[in-house]
Protein backbone atom coordinates (compact mmCIF):
# COMPACT_ATOMS: atom_id res chain seq x y z
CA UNK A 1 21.72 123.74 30.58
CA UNK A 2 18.05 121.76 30.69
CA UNK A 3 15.06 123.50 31.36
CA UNK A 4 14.28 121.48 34.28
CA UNK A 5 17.91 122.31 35.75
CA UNK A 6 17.23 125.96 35.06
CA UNK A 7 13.94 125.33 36.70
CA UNK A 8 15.03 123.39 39.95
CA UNK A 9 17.51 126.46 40.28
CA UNK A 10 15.65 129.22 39.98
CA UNK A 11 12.60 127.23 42.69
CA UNK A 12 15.79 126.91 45.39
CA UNK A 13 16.62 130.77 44.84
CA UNK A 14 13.11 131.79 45.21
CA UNK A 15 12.84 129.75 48.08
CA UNK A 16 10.10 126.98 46.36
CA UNK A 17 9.46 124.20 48.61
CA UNK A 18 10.40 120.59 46.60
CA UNK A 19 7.18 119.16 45.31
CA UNK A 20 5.09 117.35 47.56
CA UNK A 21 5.51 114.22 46.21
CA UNK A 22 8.98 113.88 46.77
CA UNK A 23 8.70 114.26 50.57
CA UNK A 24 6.42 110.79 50.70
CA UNK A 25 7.35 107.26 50.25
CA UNK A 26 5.41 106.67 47.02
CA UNK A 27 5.97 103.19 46.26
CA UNK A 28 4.64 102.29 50.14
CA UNK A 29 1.60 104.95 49.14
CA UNK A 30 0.78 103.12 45.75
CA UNK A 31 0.90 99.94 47.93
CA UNK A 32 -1.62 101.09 50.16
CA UNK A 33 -3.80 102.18 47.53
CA UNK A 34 -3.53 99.11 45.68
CA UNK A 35 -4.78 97.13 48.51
CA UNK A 36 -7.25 99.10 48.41
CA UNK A 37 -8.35 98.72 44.95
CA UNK A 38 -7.47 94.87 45.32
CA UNK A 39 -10.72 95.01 48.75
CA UNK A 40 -13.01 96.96 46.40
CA UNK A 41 -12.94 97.06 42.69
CA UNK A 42 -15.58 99.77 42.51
CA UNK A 43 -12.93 102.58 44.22
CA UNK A 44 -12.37 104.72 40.93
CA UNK A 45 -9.46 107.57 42.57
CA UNK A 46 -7.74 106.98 45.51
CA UNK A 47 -5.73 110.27 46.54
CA UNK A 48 -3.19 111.79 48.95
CA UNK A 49 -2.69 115.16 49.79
CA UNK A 50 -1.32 117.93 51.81
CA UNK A 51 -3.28 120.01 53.84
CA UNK A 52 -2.34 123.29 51.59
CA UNK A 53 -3.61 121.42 48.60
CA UNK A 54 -1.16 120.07 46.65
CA UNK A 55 -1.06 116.19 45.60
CA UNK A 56 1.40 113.42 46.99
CA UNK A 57 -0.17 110.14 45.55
CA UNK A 58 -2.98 109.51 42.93
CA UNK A 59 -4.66 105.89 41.89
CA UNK A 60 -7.17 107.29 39.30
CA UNK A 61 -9.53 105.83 36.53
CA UNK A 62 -10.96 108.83 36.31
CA UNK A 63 -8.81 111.06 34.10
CA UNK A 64 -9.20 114.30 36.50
CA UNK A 65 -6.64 116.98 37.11
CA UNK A 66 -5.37 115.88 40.66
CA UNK A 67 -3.62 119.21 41.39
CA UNK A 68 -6.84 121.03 40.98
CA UNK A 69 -8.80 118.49 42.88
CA UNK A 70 -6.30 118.04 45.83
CA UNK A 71 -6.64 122.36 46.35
CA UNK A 72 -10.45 121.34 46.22
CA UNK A 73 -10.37 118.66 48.63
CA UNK A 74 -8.77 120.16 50.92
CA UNK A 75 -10.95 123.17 51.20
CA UNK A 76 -14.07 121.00 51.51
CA UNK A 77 -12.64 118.73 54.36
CA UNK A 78 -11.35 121.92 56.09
CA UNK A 79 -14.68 124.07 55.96
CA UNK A 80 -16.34 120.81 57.08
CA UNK A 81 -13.87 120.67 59.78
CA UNK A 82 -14.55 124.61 60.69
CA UNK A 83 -18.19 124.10 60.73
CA UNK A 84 -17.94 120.84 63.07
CA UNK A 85 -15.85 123.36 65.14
CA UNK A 86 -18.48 126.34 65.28
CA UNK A 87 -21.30 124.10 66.13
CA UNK A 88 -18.96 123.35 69.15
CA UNK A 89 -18.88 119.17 68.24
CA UNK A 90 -16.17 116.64 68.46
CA UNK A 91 -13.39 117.15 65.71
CA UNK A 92 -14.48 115.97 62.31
CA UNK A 93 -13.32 112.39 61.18
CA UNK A 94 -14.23 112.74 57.77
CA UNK A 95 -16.42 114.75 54.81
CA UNK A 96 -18.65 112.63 52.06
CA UNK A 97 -20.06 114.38 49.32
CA UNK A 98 -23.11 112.04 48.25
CA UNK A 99 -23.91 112.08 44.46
CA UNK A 100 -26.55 109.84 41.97
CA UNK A 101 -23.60 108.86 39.74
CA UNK A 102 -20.73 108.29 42.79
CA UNK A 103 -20.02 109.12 46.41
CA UNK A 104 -16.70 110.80 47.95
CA UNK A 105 -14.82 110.33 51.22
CA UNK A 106 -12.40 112.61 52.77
CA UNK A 107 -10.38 111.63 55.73
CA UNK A 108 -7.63 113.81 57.59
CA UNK A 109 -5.21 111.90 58.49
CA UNK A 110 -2.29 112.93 61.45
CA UNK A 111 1.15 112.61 60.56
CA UNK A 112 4.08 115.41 60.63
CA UNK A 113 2.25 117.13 58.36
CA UNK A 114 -1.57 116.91 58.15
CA UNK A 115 -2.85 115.06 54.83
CA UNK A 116 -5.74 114.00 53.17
CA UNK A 117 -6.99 111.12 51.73
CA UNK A 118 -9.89 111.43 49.29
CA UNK A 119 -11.22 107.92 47.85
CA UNK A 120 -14.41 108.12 45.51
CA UNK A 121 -16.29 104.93 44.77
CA UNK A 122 -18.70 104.70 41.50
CA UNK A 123 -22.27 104.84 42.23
CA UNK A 124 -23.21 101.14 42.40
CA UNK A 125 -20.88 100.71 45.86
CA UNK A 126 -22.89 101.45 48.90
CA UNK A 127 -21.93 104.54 51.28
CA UNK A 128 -20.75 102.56 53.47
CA UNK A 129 -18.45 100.56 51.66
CA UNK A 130 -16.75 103.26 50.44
CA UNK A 131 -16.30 104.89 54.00
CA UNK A 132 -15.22 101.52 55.29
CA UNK A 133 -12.54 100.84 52.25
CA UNK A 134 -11.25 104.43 52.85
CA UNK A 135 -10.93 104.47 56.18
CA UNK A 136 -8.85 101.37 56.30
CA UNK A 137 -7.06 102.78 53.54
CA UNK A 138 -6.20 105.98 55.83
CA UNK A 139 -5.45 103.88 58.20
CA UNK A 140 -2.63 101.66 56.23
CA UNK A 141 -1.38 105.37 55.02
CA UNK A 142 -1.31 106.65 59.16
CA UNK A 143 0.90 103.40 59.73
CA UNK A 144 3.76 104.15 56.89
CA UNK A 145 3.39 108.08 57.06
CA UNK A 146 6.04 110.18 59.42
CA UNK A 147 4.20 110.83 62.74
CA UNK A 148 4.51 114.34 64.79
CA UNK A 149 7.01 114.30 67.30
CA UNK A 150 6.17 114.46 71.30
């Protein structure tokens, strides 16, 4: 028997959830990110993500471990979420982390399942830009994703 048969066994025994990726239309995804990319050259990762962390979709030129960075994501939208929520503001549309080489966007967005869309643009496209691009970009995602019921 293959190791990856052994594998998907022993993760349905133990009660592993299939990987994230699997649960996702991926070719739609990859569309929507390529429009994206098409509307501004300067995006350099577009990525999709569960709430708990783990990765669905990643457009990337920048040769990062997308596992790692969808866990970090995550936690940085959600503490930017919880501190929206403790200074008693509206809910929190989206996080930007603001660097001299590149900027970062990270947008919840509502479907079955909560996800996240991070998009990071290199450093010579504007702030804006970048939140524009990705938040037409989570917008295109919202429209293909599974919505909650009721």
């Amino acid at each position: 028997m293959q190791r990856s048969n052994i594998h998907q066994i022993v993760r349905n025994a133990s009660g592993e959830s299939q990987p994230a990726r699997q649960l996702y239309d991926a070719a739609a995804i990859e569309d929507a990110f390529r429009q994206a990319r098409e509307r501004e050259s300067g995006l350099t990762l577009l990525m999709l993500s569960t709430a708990d962390g783990r990765a669905v979709a990643e457009d990337s030129a920048l040769g990062v471990d997308g596992r790692r960075l969808a866990a970090m994501a995550n936690s940085f939208l959600t503490l930017g979420e919880t501190v929206s929520r403790e200074l008693a503001l509206s809910e929190a549309d989206y996080a930007t982390i603001c660097t001299k080489l590149g900027n970062v966007v990270l947008i919840r967005i509502s479907a079955d399942k909560p996800l996240t869309l991070t998009a990071v643009a290199s450093h010579d496209v504007n702030m804006a830009v970048l939140l524009f691009h990705a938040r037409e970009c989570a917008g295109r995602l919202h429209a293909l994703l599974p919505s909650r019921a009721g």
